[in-house]
N, C-alpha and C. Protein backbone atom coordinates (compact mmCIF):
# COMPACT_ATOMS: atom_id res chain seq x y z
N UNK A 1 73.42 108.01 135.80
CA UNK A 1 72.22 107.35 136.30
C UNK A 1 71.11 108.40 136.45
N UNK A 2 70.26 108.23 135.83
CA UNK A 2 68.60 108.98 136.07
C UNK A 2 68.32 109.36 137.60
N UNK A 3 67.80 110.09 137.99
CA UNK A 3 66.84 109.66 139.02
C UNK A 3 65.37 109.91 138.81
N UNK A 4 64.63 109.60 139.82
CA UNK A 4 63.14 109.82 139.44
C UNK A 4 62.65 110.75 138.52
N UNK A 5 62.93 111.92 139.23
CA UNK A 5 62.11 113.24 138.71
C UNK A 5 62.58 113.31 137.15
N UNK A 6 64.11 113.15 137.16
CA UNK A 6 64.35 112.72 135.33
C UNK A 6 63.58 111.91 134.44
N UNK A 7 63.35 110.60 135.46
CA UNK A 7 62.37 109.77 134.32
C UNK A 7 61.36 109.93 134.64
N UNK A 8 60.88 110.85 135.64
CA UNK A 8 59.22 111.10 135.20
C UNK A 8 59.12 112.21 134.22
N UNK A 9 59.84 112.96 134.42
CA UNK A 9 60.23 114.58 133.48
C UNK A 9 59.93 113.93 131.92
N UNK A 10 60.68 112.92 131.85
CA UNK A 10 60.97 111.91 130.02
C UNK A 10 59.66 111.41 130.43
N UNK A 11 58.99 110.64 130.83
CA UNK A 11 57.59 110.25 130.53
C UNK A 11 56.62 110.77 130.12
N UNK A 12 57.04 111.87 130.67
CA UNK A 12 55.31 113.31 130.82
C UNK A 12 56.19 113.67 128.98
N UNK A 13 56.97 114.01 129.00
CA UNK A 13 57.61 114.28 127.42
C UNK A 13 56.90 113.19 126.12
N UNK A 14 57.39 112.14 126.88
CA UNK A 14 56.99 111.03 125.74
C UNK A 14 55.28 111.17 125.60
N UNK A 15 54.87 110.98 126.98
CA UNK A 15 53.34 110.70 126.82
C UNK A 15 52.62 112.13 126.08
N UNK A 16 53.07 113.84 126.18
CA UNK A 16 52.57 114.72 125.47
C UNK A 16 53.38 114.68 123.50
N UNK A 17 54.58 113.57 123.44
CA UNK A 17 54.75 113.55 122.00
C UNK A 17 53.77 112.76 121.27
N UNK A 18 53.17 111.49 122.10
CA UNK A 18 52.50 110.47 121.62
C UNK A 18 51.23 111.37 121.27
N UNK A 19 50.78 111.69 122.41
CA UNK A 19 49.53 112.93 121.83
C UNK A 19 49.41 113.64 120.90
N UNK A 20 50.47 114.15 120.95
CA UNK A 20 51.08 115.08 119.40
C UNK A 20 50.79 114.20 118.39
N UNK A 21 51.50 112.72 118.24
CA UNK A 21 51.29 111.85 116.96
C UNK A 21 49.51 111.55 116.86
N UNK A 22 49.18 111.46 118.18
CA UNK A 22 47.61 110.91 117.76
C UNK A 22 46.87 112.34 116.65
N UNK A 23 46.77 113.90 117.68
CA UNK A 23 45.82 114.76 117.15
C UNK A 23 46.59 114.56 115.81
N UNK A 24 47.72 114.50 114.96
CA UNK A 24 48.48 114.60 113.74
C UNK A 24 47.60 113.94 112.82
N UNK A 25 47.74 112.60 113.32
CA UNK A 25 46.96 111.57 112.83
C UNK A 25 45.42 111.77 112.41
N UNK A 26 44.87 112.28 113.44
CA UNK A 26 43.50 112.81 113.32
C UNK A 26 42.96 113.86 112.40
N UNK A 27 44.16 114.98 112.76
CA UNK A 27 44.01 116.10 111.47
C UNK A 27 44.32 115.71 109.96
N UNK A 28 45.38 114.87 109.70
CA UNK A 28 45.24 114.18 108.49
C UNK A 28 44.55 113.73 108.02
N UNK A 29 43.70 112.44 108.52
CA UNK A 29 42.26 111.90 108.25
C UNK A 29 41.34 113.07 108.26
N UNK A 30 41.29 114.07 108.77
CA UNK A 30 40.10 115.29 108.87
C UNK A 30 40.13 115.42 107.64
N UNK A 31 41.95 116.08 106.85
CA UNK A 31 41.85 116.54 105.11
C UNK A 31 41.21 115.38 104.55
N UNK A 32 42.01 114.48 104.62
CA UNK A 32 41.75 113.37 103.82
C UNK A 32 40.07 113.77 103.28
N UNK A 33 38.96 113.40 104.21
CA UNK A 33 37.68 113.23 104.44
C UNK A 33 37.19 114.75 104.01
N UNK A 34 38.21 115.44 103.79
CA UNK A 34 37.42 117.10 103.31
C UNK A 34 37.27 116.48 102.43
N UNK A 35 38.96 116.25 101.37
CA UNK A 35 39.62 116.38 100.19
C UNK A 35 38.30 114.96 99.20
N UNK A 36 37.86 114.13 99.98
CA UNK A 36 37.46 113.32 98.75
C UNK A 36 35.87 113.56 100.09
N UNK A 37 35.36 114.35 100.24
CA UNK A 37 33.80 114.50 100.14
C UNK A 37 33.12 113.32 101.41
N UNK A 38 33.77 112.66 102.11
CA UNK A 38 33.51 111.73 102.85
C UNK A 38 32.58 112.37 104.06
N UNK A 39 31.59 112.77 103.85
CA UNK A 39 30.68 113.45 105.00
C UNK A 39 30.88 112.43 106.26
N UNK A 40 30.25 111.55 106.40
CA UNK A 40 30.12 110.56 106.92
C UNK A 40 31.36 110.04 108.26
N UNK A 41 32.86 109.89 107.74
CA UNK A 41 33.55 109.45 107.78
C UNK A 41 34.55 110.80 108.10
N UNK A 42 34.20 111.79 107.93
CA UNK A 42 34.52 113.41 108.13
C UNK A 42 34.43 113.77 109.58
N UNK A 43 32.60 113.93 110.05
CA UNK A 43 32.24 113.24 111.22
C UNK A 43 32.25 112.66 112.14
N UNK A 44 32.39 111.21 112.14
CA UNK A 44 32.83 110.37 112.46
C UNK A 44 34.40 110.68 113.35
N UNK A 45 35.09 111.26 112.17
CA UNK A 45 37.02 111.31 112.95
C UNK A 45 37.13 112.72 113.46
N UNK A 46 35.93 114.02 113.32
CA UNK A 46 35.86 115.00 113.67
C UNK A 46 35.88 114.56 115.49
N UNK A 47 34.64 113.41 115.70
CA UNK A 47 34.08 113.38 117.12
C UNK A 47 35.16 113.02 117.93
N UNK A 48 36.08 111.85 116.91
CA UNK A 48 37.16 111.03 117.96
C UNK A 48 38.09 111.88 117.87
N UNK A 49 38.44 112.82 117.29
CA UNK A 49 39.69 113.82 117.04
C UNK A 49 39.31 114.75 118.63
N UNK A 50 38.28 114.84 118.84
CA UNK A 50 37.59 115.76 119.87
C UNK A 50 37.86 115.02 121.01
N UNK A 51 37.60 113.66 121.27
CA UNK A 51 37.57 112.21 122.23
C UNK A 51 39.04 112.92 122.48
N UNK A 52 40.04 112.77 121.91
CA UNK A 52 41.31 112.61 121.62
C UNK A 52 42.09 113.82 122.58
N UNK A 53 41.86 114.79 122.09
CA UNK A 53 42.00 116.36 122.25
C UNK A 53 41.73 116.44 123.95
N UNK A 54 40.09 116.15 124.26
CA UNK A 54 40.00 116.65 125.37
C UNK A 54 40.43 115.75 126.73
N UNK A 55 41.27 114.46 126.37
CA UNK A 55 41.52 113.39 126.46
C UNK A 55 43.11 113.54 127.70
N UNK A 56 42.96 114.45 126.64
CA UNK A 56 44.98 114.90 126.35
C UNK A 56 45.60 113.26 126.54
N UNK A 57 47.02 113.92 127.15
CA UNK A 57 48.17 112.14 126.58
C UNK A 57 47.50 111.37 127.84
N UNK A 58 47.88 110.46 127.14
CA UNK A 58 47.55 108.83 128.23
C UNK A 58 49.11 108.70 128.98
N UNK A 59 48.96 108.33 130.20
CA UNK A 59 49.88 108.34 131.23
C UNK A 59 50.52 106.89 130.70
N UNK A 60 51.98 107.18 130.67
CA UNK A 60 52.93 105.94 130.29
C UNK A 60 53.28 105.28 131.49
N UNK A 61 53.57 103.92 131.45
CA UNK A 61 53.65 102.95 132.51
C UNK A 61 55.18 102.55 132.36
């Protein structure tokens, strides 16, 4: 059986992996938007990649 501090210990884990998947996500779309010239749209996922970042993980419920 868990107790607290275990499943908060696994939450704070999960909620900094999910983060991990978002900036991933973000840096991919960054190449992407090098790789085919997308100024615009480059921009654009540069700002929310930043939103994201300084954001850090969202607290799991």
């Amino acid at each position: 059986m868990c107790n607290r501090t275990m499943v908060s210990s696994r939450t704070r884990v999960l909620a900094a992996r999910d983060h991990c998947y978002e900036l991933h996500i973000g840096f991919v779309h960054l190449g992407w938007n090098i790789w085919t010239g997308n100024r615009a749209d480059l921009e654009a996922t540069a700002r929310r990649l930043s939103e994201v970042f300084e954001r850090g993980p969202l607290p799991l419920h």
